[in-house]
C-alpha atoms as a PDB file:
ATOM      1  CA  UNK A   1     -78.009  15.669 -24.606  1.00  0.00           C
ATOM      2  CA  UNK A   2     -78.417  12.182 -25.742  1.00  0.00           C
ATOM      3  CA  UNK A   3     -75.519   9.888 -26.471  1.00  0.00           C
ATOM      4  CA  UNK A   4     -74.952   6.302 -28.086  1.00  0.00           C
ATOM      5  CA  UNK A   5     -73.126   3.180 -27.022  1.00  0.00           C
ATOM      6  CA  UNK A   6     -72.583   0.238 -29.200  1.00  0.00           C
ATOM      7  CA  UNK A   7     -70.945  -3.397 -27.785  1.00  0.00           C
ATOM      8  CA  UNK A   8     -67.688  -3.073 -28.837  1.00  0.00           C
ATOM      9  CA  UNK A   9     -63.985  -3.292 -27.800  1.00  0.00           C
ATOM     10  CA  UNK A  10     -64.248   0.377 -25.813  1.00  0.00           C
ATOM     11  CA  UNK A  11     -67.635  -0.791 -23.880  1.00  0.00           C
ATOM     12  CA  UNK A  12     -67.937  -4.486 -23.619  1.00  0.00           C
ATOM     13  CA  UNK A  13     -66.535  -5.880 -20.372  1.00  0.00           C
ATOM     14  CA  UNK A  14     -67.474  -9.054 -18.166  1.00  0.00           C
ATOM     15  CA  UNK A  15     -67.189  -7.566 -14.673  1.00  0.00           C
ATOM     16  CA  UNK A  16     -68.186  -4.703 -12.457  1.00  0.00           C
ATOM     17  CA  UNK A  17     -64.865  -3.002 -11.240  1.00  0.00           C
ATOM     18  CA  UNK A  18     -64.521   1.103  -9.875  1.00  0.00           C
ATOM     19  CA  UNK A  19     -60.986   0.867 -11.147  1.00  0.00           C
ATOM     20  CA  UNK A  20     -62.883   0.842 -14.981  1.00  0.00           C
ATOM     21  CA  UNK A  21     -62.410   3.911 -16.944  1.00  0.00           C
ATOM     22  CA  UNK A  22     -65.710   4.924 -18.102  1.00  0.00           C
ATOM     23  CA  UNK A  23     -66.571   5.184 -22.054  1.00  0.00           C
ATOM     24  CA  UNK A  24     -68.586   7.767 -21.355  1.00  0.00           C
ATOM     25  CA  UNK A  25     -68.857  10.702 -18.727  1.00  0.00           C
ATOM     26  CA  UNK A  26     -72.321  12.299 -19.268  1.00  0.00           C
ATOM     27  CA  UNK A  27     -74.522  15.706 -17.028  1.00  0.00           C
ATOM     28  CA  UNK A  28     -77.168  14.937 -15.576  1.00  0.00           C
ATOM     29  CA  UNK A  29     -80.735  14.516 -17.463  1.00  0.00           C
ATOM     30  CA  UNK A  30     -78.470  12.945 -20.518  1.00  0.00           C
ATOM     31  CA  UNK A  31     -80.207   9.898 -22.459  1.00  0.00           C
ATOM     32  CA  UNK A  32     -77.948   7.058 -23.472  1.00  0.00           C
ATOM     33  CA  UNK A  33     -79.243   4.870 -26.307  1.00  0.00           C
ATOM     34  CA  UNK A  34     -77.171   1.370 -25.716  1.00  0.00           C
ATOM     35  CA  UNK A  35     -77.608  -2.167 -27.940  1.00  0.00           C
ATOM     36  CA  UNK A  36     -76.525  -4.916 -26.047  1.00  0.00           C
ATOM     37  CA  UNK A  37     -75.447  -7.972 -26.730  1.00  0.00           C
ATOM     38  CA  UNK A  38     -77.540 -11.250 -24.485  1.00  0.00           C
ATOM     39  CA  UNK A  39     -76.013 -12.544 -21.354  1.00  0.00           C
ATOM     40  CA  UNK A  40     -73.542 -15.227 -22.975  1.00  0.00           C
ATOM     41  CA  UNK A  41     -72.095 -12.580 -25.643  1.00  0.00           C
ATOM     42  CA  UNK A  42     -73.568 -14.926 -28.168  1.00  0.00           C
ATOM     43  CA  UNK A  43     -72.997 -13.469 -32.019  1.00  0.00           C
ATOM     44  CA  UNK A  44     -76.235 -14.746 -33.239  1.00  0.00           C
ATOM     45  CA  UNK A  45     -78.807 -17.385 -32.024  1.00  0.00           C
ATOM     46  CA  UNK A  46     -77.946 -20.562 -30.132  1.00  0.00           C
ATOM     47  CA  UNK A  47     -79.953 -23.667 -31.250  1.00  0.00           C
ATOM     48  CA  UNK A  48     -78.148 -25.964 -28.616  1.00  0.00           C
ATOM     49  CA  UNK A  49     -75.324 -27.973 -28.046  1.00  0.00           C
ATOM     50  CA  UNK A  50     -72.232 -27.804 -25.432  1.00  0.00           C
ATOM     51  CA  UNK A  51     -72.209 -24.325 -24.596  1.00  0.00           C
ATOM     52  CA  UNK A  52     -68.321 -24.343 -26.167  1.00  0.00           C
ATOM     53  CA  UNK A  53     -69.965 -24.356 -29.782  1.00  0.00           C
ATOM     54  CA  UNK A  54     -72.070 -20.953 -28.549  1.00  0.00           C
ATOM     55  CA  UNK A  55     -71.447 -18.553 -31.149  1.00  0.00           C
ATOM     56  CA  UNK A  56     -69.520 -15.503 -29.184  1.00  0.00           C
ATOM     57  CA  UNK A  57     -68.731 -12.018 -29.764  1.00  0.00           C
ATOM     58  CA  UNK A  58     -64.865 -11.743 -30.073  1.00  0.00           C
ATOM     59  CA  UNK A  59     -64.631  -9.828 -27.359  1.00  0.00           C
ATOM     60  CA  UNK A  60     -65.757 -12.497 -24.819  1.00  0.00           C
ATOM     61  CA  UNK A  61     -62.740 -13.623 -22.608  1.00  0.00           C
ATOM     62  CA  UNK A  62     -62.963 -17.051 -20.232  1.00  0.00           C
ATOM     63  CA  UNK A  63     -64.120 -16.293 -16.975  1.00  0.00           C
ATOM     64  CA  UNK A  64     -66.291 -13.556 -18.475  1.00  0.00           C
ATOM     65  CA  UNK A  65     -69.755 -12.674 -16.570  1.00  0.00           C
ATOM     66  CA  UNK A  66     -72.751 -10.822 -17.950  1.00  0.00           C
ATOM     67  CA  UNK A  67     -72.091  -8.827 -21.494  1.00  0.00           C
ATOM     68  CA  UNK A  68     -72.012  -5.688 -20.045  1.00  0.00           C
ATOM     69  CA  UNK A  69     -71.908  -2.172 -22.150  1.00  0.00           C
ATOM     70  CA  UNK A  70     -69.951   1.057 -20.481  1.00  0.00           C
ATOM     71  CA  UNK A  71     -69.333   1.906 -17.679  1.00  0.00           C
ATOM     72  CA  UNK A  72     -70.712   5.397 -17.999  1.00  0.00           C
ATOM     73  CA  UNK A  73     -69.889   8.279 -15.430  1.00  0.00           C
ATOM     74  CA  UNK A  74     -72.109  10.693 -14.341  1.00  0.00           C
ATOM     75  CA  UNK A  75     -70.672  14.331 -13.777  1.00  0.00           C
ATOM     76  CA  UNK A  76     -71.302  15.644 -10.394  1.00  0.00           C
ATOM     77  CA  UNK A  77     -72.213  12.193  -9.292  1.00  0.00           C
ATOM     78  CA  UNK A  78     -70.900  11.540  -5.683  1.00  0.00           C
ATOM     79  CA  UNK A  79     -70.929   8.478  -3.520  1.00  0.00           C
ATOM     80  CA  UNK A  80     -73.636   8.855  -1.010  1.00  0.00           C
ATOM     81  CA  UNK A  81     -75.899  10.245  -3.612  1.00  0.00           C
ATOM     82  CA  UNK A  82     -78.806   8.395  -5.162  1.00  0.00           C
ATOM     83  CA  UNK A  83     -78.705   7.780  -8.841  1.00  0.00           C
ATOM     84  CA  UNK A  84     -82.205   8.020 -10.951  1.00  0.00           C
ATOM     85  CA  UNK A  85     -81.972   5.533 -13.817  1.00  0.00           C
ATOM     86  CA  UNK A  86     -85.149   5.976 -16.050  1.00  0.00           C
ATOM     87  CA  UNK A  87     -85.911   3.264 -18.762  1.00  0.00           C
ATOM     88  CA  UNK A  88     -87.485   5.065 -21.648  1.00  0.00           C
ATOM     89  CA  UNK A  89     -87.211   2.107 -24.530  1.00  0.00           C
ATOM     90  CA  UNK A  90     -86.875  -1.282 -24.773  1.00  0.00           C
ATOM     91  CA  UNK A  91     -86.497  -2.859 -28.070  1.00  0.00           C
ATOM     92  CA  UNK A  92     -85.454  -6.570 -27.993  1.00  0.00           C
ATOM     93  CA  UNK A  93     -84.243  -8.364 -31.364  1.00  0.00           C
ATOM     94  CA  UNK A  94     -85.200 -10.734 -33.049  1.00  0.00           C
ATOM     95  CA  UNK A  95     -83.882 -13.837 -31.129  1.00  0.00           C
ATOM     96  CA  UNK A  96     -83.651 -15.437 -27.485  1.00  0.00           C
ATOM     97  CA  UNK A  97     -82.374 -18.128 -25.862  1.00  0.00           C
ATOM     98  CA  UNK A  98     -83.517 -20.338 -22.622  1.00  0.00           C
ATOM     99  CA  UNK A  99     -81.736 -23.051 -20.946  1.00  0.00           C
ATOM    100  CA  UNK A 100     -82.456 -24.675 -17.893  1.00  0.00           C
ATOM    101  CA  UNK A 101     -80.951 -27.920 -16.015  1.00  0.00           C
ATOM    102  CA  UNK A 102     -77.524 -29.694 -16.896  1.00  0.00           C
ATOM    103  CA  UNK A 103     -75.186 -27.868 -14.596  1.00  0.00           C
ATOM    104  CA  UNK A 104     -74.804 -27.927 -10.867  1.00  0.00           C
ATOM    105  CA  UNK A 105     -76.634 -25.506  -8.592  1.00  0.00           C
ATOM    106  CA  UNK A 106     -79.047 -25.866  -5.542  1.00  0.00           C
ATOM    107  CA  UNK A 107     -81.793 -25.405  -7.103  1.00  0.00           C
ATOM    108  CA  UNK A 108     -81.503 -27.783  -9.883  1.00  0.00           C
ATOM    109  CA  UNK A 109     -80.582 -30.378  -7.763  1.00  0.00           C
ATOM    110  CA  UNK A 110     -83.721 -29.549  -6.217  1.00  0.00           C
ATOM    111  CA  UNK A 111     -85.408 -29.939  -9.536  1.00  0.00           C
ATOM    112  CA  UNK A 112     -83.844 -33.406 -10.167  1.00  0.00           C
ATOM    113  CA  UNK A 113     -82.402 -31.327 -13.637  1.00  0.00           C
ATOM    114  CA  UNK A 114     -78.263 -31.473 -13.070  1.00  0.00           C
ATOM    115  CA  UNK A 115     -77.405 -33.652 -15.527  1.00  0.00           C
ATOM    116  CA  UNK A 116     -80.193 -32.896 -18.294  1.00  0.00           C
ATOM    117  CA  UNK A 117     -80.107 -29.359 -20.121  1.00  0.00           C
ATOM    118  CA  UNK A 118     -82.578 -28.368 -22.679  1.00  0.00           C
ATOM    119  CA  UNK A 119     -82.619 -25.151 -24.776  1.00  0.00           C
ATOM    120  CA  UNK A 120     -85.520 -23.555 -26.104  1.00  0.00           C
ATOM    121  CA  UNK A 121     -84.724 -21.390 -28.720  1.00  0.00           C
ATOM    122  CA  UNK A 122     -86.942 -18.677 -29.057  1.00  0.00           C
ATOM    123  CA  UNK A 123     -87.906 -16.481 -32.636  1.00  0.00           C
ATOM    124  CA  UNK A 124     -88.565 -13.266 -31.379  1.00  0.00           C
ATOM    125  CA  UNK A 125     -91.423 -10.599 -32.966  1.00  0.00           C
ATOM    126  CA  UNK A 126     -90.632  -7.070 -31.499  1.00  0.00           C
ATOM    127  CA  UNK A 127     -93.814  -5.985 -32.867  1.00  0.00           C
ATOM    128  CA  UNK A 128     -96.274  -7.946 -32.170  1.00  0.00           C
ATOM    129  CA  UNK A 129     -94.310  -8.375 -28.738  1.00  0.00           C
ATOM    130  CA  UNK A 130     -94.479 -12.237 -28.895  1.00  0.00           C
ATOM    131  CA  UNK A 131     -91.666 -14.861 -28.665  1.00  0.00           C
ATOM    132  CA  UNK A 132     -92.169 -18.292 -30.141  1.00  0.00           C
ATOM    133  CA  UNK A 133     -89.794 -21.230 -29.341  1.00  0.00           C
ATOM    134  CA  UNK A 134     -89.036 -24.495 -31.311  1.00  0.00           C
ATOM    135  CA  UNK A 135     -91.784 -26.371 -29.667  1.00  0.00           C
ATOM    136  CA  UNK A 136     -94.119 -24.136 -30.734  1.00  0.00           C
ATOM    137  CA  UNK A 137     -94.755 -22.690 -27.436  1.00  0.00           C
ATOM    138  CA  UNK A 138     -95.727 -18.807 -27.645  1.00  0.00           C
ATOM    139  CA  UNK A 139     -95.465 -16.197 -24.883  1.00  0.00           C
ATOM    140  CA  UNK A 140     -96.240 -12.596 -24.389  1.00  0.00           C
ATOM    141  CA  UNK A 141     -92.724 -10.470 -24.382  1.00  0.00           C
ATOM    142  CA  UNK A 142     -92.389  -7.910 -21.554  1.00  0.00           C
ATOM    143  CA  UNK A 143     -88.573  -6.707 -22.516  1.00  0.00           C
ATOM    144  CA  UNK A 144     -86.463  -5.628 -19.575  1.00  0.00           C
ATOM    145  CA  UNK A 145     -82.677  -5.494 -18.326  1.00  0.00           C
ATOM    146  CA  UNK A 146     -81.486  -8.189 -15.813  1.00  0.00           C
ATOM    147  CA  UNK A 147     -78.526  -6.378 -15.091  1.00  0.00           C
ATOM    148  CA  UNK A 148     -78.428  -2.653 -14.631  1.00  0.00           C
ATOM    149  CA  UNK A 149     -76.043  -0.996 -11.941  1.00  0.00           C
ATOM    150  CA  UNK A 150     -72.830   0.267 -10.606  1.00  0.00           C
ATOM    151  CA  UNK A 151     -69.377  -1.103  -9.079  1.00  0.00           C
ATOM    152  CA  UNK A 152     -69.197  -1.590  -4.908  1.00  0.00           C
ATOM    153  CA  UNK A 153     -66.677   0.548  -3.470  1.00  0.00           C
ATOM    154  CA  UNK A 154     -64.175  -2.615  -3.091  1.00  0.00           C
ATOM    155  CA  UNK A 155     -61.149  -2.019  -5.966  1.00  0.00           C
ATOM    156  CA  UNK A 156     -60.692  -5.043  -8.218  1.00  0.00           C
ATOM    157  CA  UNK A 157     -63.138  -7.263  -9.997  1.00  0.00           C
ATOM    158  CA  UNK A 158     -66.556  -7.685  -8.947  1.00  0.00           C
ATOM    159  CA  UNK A 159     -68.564 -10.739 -10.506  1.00  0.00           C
ATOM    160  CA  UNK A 160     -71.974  -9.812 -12.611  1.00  0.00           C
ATOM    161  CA  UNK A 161     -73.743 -12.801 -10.784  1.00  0.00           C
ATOM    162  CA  UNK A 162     -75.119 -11.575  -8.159  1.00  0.00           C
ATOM    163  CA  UNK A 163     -77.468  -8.840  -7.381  1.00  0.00           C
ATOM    164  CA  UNK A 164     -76.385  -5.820  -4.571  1.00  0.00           C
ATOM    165  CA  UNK A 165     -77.694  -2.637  -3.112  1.00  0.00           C
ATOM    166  CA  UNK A 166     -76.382  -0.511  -6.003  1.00  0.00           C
ATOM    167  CA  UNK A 167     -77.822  -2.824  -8.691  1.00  0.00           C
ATOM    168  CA  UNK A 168     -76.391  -5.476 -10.843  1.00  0.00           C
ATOM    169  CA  UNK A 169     -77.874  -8.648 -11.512  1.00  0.00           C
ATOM    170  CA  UNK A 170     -81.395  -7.682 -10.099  1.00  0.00           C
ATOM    171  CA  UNK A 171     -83.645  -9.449 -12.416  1.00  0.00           C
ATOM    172  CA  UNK A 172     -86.648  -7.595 -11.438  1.00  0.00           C
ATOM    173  CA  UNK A 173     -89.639  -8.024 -13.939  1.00  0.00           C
ATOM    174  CA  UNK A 174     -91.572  -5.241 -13.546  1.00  0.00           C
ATOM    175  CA  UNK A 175     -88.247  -2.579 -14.439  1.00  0.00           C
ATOM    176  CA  UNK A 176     -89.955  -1.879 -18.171  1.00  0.00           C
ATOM    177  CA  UNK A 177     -89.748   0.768 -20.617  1.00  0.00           C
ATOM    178  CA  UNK A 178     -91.674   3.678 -18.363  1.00  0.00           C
ATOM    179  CA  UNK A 179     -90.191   2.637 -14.902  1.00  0.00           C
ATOM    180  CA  UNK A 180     -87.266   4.812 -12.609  1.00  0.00           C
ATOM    181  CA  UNK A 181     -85.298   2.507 -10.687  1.00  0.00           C
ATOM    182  CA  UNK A 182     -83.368   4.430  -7.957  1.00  0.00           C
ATOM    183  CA  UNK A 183     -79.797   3.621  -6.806  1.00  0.00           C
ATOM    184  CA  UNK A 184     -77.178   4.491  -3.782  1.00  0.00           C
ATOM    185  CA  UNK A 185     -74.123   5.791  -5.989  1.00  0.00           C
ATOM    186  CA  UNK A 186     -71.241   3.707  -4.289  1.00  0.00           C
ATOM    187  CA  UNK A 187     -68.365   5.693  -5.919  1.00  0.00           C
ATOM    188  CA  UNK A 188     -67.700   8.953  -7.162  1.00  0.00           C
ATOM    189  CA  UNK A 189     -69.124   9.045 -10.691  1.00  0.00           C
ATOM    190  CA  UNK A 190     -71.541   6.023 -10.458  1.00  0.00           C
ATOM    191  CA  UNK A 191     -69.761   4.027 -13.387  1.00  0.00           C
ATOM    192  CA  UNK A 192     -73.200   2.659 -14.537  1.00  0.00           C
ATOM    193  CA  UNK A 193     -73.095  -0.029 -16.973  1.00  0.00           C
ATOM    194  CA  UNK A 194     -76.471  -2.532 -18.599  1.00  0.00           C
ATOM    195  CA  UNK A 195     -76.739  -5.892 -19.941  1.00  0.00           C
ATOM    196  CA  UNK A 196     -78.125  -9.246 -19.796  1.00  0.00           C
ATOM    197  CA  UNK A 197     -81.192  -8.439 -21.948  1.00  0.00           C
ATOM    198  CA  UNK A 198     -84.519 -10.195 -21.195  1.00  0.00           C
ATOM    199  CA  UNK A 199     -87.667 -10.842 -23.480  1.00  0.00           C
ATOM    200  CA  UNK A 200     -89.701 -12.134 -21.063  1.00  0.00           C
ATOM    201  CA  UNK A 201     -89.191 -13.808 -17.433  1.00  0.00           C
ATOM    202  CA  UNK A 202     -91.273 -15.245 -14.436  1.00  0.00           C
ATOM    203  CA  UNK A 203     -90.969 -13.877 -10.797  1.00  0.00           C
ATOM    204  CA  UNK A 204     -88.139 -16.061  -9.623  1.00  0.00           C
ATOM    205  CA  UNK A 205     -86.705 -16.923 -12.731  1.00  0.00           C
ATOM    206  CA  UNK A 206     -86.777 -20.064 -11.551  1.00  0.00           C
ATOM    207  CA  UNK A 207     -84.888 -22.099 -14.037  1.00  0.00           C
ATOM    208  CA  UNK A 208     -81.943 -19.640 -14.347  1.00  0.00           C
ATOM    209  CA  UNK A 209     -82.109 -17.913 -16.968  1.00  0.00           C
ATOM    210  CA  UNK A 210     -85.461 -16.180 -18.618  1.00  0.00           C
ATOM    211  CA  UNK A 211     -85.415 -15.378 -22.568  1.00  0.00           C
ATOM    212  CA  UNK A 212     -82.130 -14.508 -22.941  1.00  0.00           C
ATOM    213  CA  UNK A 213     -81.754 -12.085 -25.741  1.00  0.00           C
ATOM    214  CA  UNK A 214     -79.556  -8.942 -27.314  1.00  0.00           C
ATOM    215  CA  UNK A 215     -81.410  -5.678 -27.100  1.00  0.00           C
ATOM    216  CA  UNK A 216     -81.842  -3.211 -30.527  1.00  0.00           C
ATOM    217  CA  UNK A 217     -82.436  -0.607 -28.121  1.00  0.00           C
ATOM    218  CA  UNK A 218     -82.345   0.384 -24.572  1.00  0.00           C
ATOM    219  CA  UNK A 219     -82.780   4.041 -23.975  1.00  0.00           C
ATOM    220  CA  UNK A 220     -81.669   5.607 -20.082  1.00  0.00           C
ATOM    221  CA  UNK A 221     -82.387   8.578 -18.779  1.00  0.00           C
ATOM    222  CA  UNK A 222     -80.168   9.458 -15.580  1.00  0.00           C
ATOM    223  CA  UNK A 223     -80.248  12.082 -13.047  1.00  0.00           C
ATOM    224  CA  UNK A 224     -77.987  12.089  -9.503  1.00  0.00           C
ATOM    225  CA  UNK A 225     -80.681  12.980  -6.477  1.00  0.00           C
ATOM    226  CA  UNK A 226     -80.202  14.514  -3.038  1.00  0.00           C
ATOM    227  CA  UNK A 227     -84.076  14.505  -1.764  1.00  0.00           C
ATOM    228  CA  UNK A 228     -84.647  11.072  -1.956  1.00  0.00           C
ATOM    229  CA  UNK A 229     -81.778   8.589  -0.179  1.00  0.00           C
ATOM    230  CA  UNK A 230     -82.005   4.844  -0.505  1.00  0.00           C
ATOM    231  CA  UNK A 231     -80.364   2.111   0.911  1.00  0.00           C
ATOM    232  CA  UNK A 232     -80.704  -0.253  -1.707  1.00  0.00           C
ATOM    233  CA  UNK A 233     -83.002  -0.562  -5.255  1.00  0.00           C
ATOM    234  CA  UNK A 234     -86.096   1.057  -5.382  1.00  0.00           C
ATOM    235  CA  UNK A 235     -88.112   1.277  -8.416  1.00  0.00           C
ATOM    236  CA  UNK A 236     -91.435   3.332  -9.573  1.00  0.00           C
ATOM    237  CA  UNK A 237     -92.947   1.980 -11.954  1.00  0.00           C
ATOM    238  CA  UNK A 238     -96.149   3.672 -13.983  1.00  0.00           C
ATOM    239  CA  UNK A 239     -98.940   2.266 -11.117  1.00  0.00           C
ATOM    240  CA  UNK A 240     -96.606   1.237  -7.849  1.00  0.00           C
ATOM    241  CA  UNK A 241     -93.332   1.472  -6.028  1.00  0.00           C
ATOM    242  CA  UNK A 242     -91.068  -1.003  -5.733  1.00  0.00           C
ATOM    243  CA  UNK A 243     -88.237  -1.480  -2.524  1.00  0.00           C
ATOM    244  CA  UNK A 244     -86.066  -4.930  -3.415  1.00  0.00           C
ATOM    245  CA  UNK A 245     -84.503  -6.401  -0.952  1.00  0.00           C
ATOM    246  CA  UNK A 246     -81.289  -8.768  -0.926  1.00  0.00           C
ATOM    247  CA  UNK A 247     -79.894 -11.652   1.196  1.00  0.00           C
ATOM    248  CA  UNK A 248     -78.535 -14.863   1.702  1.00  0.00           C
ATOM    249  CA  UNK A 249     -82.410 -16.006   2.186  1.00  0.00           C
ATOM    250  CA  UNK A 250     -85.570 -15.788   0.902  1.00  0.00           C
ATOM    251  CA  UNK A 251     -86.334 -14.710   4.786  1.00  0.00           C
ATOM    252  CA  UNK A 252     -83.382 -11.920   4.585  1.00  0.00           C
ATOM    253  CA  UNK A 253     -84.470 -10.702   1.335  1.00  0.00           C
ATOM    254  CA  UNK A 254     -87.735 -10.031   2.227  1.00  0.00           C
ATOM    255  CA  UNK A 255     -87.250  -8.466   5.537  1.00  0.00           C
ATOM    256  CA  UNK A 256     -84.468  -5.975   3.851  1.00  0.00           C
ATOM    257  CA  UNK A 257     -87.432  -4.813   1.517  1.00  0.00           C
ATOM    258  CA  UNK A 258     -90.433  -3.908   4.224  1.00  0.00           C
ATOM    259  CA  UNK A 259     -87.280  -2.176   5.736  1.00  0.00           C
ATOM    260  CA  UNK A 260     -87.157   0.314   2.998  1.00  0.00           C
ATOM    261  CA  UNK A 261     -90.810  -0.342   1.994  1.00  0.00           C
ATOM    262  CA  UNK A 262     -91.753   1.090   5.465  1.00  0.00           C
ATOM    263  CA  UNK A 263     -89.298   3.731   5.195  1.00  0.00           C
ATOM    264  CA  UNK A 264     -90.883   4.344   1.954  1.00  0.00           C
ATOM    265  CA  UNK A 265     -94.613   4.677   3.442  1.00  0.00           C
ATOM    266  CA  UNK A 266     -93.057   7.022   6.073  1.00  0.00           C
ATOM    267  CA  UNK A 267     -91.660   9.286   3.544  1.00  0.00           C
ATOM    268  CA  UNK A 268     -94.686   9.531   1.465  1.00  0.00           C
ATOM    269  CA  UNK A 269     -97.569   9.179   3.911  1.00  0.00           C
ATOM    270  CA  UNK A 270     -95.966  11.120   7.147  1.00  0.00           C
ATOM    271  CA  UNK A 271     -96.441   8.211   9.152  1.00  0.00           C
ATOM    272  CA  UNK A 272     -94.584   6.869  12.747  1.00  0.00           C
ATOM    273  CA  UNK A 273     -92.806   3.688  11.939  1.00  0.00           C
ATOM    274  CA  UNK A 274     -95.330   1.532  13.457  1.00  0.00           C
ATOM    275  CA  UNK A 275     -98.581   3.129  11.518  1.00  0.00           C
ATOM    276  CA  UNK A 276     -96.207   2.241   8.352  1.00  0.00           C
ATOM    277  CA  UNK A 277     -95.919  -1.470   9.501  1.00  0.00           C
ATOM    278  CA  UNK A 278     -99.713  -1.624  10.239  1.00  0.00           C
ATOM    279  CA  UNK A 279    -100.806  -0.106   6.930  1.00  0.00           C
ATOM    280  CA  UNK A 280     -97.861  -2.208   4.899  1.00  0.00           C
ATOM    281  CA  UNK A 281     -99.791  -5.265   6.401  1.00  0.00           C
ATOM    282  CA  UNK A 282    -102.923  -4.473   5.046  1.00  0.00           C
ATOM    283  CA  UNK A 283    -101.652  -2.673   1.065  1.00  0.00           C
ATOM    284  CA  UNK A 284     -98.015  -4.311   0.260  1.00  0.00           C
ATOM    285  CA  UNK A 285     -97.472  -7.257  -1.327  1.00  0.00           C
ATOM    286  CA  UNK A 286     -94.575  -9.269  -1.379  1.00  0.00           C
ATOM    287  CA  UNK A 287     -93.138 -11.146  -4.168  1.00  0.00           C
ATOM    288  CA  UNK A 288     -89.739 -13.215  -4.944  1.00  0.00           C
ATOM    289  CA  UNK A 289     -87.741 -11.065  -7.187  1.00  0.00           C
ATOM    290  CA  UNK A 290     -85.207 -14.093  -8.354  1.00  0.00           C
ATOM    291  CA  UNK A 291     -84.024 -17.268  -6.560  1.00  0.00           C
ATOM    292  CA  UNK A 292     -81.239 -18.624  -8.741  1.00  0.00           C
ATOM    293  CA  UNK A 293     -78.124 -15.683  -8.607  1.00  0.00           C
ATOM    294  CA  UNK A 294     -76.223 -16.749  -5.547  1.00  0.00           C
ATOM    295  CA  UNK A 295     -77.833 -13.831  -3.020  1.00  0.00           C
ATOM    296  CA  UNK A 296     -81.501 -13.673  -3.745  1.00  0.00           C
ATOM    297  CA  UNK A 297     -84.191 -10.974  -4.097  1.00  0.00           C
ATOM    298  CA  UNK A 298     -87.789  -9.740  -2.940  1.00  0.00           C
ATOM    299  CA  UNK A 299     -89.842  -6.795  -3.258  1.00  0.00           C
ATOM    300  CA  UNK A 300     -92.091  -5.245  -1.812  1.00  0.00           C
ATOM    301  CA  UNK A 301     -95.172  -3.452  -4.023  1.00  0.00           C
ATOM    302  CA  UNK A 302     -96.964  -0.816  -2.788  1.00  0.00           C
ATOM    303  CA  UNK A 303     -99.900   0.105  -5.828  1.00  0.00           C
ATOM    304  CA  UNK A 304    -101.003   3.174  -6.340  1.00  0.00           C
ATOM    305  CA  UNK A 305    -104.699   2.476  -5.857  1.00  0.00           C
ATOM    306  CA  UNK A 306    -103.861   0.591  -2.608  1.00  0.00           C
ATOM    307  CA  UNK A 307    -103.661   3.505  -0.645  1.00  0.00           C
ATOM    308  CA  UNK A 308    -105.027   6.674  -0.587  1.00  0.00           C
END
């Protein structure tokens, strides 16, 4: 069965919460075909400015995270349970948005950028998969969603910023049009909702925010799993796995995905725990998933051809 969801008043909400009614209960193996609106719930592109003369849809309200479309339920779907979230298409429009320094954060004090913001507003060509900004700076687009996941447990609001072990603000690169990422359901239902559209980004996103964009088209697959349990994101992607890891430190973050990349090489390899650490040293790599969303991320990447 496939299904549609348009940014509206009925799906648009700022917040992950498990006391939302979802706009949409599907079965498992349904497709959802979502548009999205970018990050900001801007109404059409942002040349720059004080972010109070952003064009925004009228369903924005102050205090407002992400632009987020759903939340959509799951039948069958039970806390405990591992939800399978494949991304089938990725169509970004025509227009995106970067802006980096000019408010207060760690790492743009770091930077020496707090009180000077730029914006780089990008034209957008979903066909020749190229962005173009007003410097005349090009780039190669690699669409994805920086937020994709469900509510904690914990009733009452839940803030889009940062990323946890049943998704959210992730910001991982690599999930693209042909990837599964794989999910512990933390309520009954799952309550899945997407947003915060991205052309293209760096590992790190180091300046806060990548090309920020609204999606034509993001088409899901989902399916609820028993024979594969995770503790936190993993991905598969067409040529590797993925295990991302979250913390209060880059240290933490990286540590939390070996965990679950070694539990990973266990499961597929039949190995003992410490053959898994001694191969992971030789094929994994590690890479910083994002740096800038209040708990940061790594993952681990095991490649297809690394092992055999």
């Amino acid at each position: 069965m496939r299904h549609t969801l348009a940014p509206d008043d009925e799906t648009l909400h700022g917040h992950f919460s498990p006391d939302l009614e979802p706009v949409l209960t599907i079965d498992p193996g349904d497709t959802v075909t979502y548009r999205t609106l970018d990050c900001w719930w801007s109404d059409g592109p942002y040349p720059g400015g004080a972010n109070r003369d952003r064009p925004r849809a009228p369903q924005y309200r102050t205090g407002d995270g992400h632009a987020l479309v759903g939340p959509v339920a799951v039948r069958g779907a039970r806390a405990g349970q591992t939800l399978a979230v494949r991304v089938d298409a990725i169509v970004p429009g025509r227009w995106g948005t970067t802006v980096a320094g000019g408010w207060p954060s760690g790492f743009n004090e770091r930077y020496g950028v707090e009180s000077t913001q730029v914006v780089h507003a990008w034209e957008l060509d979903p066909v020749a998969m190229t962005g173009r900004n007003q410097h005349g700076h090009t780039v190669a687009l690699r669409p994805f969603m920086g937020v994709l996941g469900m509510p904690p447990a914990e009733p009452g609001r839940h803030s889009t910023t940062p990323p946890r072990d049943c998704g959210g603000n992730l910001d991982c690169k690599d999930l693209t049009a042909g990837s599964t990422l794989l999910l512990p359901i933390p309520v009954d239902g799952g309550l899945f909702s997407v947003g915060d559209g991205h052309a293209a980004q760096g590992d790190g996103e180091v300046g806060g925010t990548a090309i920020e964009c609204p999606m034509d088209e993001v088409t899901l697959t989902f399916d609820v799993r028993d024979d594969f349990p995770v503790t936190g994101p993993v991905a598969r992607t067409a040529d590797a796995w993925l295990t991302l890891g979250l913390g209060a430190s880059l240290d933490e973050a990286t540590f939390r995905a070996l965990e679950q990349m070694l539990t990973l090489l266990q499961r597929l390899h039949g190995l003992s725990r410490p053959d898994a650490a001694a191969l992971a040293s030789v094929v994994v790599d590690v890479r910083v998933t994002q740096i800038v969303n209040q708990t940061v991320g790594a993952h681990a990447v095991l490649r297809d051809d690394a092992l055999r």
